[in-house]
Each structure stands twice: as C-alpha cells, then as structure tokens.
N, C-alpha and C. Protein backbone atom coordinates (compact mmCIF):
# COMPACT_ATOMS: atom_id res chain seq x y z
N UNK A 1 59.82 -42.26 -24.73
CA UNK A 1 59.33 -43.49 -25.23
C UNK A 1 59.99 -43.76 -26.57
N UNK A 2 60.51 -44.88 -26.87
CA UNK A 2 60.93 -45.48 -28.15
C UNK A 2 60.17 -46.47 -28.64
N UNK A 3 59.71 -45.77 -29.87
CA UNK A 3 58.45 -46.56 -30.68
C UNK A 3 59.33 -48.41 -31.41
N UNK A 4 58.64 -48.96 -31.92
CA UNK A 4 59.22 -50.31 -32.14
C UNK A 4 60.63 -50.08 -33.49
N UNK A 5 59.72 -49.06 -34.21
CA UNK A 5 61.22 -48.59 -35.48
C UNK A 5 62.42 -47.61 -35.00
N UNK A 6 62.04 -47.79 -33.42
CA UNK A 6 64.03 -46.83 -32.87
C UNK A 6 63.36 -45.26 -32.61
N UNK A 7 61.97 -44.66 -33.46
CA UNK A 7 61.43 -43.08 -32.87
C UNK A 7 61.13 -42.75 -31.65
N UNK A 8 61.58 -41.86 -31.59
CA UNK A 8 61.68 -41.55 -29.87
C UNK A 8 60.04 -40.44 -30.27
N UNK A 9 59.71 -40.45 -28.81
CA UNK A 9 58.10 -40.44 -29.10
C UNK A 9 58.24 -39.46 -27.56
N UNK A 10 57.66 -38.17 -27.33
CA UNK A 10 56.89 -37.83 -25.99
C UNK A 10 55.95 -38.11 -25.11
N UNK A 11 55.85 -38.60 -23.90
CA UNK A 11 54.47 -39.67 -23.63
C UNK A 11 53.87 -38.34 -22.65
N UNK A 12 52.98 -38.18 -22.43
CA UNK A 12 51.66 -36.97 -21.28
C UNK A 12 51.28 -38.83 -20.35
N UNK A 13 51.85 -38.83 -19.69
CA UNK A 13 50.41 -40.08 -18.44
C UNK A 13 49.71 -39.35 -17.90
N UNK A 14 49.19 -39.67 -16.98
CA UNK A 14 48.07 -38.82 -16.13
C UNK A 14 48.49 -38.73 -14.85
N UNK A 15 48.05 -37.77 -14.28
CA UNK A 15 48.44 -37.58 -13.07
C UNK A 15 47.66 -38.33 -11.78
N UNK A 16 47.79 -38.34 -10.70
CA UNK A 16 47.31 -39.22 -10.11
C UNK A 16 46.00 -37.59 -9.35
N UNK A 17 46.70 -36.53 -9.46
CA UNK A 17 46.07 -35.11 -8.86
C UNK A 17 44.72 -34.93 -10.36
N UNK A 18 44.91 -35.73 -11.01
CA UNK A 18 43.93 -35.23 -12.52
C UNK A 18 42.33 -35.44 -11.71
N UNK A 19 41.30 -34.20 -12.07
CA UNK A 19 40.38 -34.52 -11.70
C UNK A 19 39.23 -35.04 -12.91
N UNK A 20 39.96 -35.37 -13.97
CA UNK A 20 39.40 -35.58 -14.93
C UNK A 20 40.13 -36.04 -16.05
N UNK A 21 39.91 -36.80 -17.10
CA UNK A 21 41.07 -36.80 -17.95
C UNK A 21 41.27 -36.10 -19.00
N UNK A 22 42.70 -35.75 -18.36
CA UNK A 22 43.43 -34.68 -19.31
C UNK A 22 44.00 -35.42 -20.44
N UNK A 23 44.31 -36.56 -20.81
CA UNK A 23 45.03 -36.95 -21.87
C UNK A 23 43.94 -36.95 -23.13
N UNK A 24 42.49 -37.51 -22.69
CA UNK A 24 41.29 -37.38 -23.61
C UNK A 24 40.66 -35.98 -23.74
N UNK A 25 41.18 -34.99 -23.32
CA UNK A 25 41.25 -33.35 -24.00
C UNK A 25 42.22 -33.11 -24.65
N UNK A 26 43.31 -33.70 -24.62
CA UNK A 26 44.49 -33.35 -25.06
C UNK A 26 44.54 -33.79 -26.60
N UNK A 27 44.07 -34.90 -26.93
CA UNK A 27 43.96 -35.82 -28.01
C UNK A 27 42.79 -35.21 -28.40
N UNK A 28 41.60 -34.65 -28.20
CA UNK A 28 40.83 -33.83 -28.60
C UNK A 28 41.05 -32.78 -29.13
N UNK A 29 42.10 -32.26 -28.94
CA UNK A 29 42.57 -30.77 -28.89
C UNK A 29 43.34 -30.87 -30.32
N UNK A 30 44.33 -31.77 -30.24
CA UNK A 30 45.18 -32.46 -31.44
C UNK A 30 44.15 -32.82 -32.71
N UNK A 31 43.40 -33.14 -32.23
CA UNK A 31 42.37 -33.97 -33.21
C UNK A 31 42.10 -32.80 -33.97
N UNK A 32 41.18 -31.62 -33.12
CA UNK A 32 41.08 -30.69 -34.12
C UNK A 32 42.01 -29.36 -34.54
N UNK A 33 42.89 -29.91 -33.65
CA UNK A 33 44.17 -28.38 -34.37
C UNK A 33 44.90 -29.60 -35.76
N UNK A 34 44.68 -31.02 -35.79
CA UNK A 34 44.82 -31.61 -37.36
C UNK A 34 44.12 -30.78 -38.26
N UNK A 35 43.07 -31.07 -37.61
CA UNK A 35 41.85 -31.38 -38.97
C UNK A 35 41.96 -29.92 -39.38
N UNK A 36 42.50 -28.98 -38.78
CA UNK A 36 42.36 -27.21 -39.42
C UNK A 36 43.46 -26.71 -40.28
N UNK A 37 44.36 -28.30 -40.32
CA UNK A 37 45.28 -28.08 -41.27
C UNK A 37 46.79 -27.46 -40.99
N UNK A 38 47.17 -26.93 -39.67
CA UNK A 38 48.05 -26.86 -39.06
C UNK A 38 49.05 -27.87 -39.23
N UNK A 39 50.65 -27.68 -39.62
CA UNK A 39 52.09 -28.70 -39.77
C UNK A 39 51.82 -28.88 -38.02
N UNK A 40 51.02 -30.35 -37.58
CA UNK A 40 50.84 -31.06 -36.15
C UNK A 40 51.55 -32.11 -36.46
N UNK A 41 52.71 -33.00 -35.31
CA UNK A 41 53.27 -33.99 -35.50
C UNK A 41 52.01 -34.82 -34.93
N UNK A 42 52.72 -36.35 -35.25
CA UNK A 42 51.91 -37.16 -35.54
C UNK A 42 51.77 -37.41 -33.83
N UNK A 43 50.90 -37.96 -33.53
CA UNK A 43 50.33 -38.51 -31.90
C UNK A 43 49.61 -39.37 -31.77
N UNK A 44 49.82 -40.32 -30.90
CA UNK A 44 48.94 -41.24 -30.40
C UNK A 44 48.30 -41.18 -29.11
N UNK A 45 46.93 -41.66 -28.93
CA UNK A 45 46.51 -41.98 -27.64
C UNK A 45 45.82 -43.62 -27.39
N UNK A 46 46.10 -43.68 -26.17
CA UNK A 46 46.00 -44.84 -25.64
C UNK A 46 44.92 -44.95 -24.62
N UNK A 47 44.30 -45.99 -24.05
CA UNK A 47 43.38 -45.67 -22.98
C UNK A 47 43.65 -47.45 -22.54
N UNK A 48 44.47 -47.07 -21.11
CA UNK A 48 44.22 -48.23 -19.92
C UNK A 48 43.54 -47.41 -18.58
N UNK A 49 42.19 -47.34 -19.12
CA UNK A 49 41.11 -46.39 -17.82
C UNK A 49 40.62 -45.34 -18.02
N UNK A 50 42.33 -44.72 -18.60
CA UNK A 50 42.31 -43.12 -18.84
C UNK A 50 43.38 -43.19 -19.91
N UNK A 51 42.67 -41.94 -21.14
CA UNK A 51 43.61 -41.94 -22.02
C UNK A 51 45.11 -41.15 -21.54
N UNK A 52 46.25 -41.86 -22.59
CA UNK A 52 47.14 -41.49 -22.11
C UNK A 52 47.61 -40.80 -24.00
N UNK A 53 47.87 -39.19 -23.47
CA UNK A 53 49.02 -38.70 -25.23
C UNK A 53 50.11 -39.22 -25.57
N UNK A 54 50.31 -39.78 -26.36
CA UNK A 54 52.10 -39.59 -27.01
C UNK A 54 52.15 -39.12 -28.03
C-alpha cells in the first residue's frame, strides 16, 4: 500500500477462512505492545465490517 505522501505501508485484510476478526486483535495487540514503550512502527486500522491492519 502507498500512503498519499509516496510511504509504502504493509496492509493484514482478512481472510475470508477468519473465524473471527483477526485484524481487531492485531491492532489490539499493537495498541498495547505501544503503550509498554517498545521502538513499534506506526499502524493503522481500518474497519469496512471487519477491521483491517496496516
């Protein structure tokens, strides 16, 4: 994925086999390996249904 300023970005979608969503654990997971102060690059999540990581 290339963000609007030219950064190339990693995207997680969801799988169509997901029995649950994995992108809203994933962004959970991020959320608190931030907050503990860990060098985490920056990430976004998105939600059309189901969240999606980048």
């Amino acid at each position: 994925m290339v963000d609007p300023n030219g950064h190339l970005w990693i995207a997680k979608y969801p799988s169509v086999r997901d029995e649950f969503d994995v992108g809203a654990w994933q962004m959970g997971v991020y959320t608190l390996a931030k907050a503990c102060g860990p060098c985490v690059p920056d990430a976004l999540g998105y939600s059309e249904g189901v969240i999606s990581f980048v």
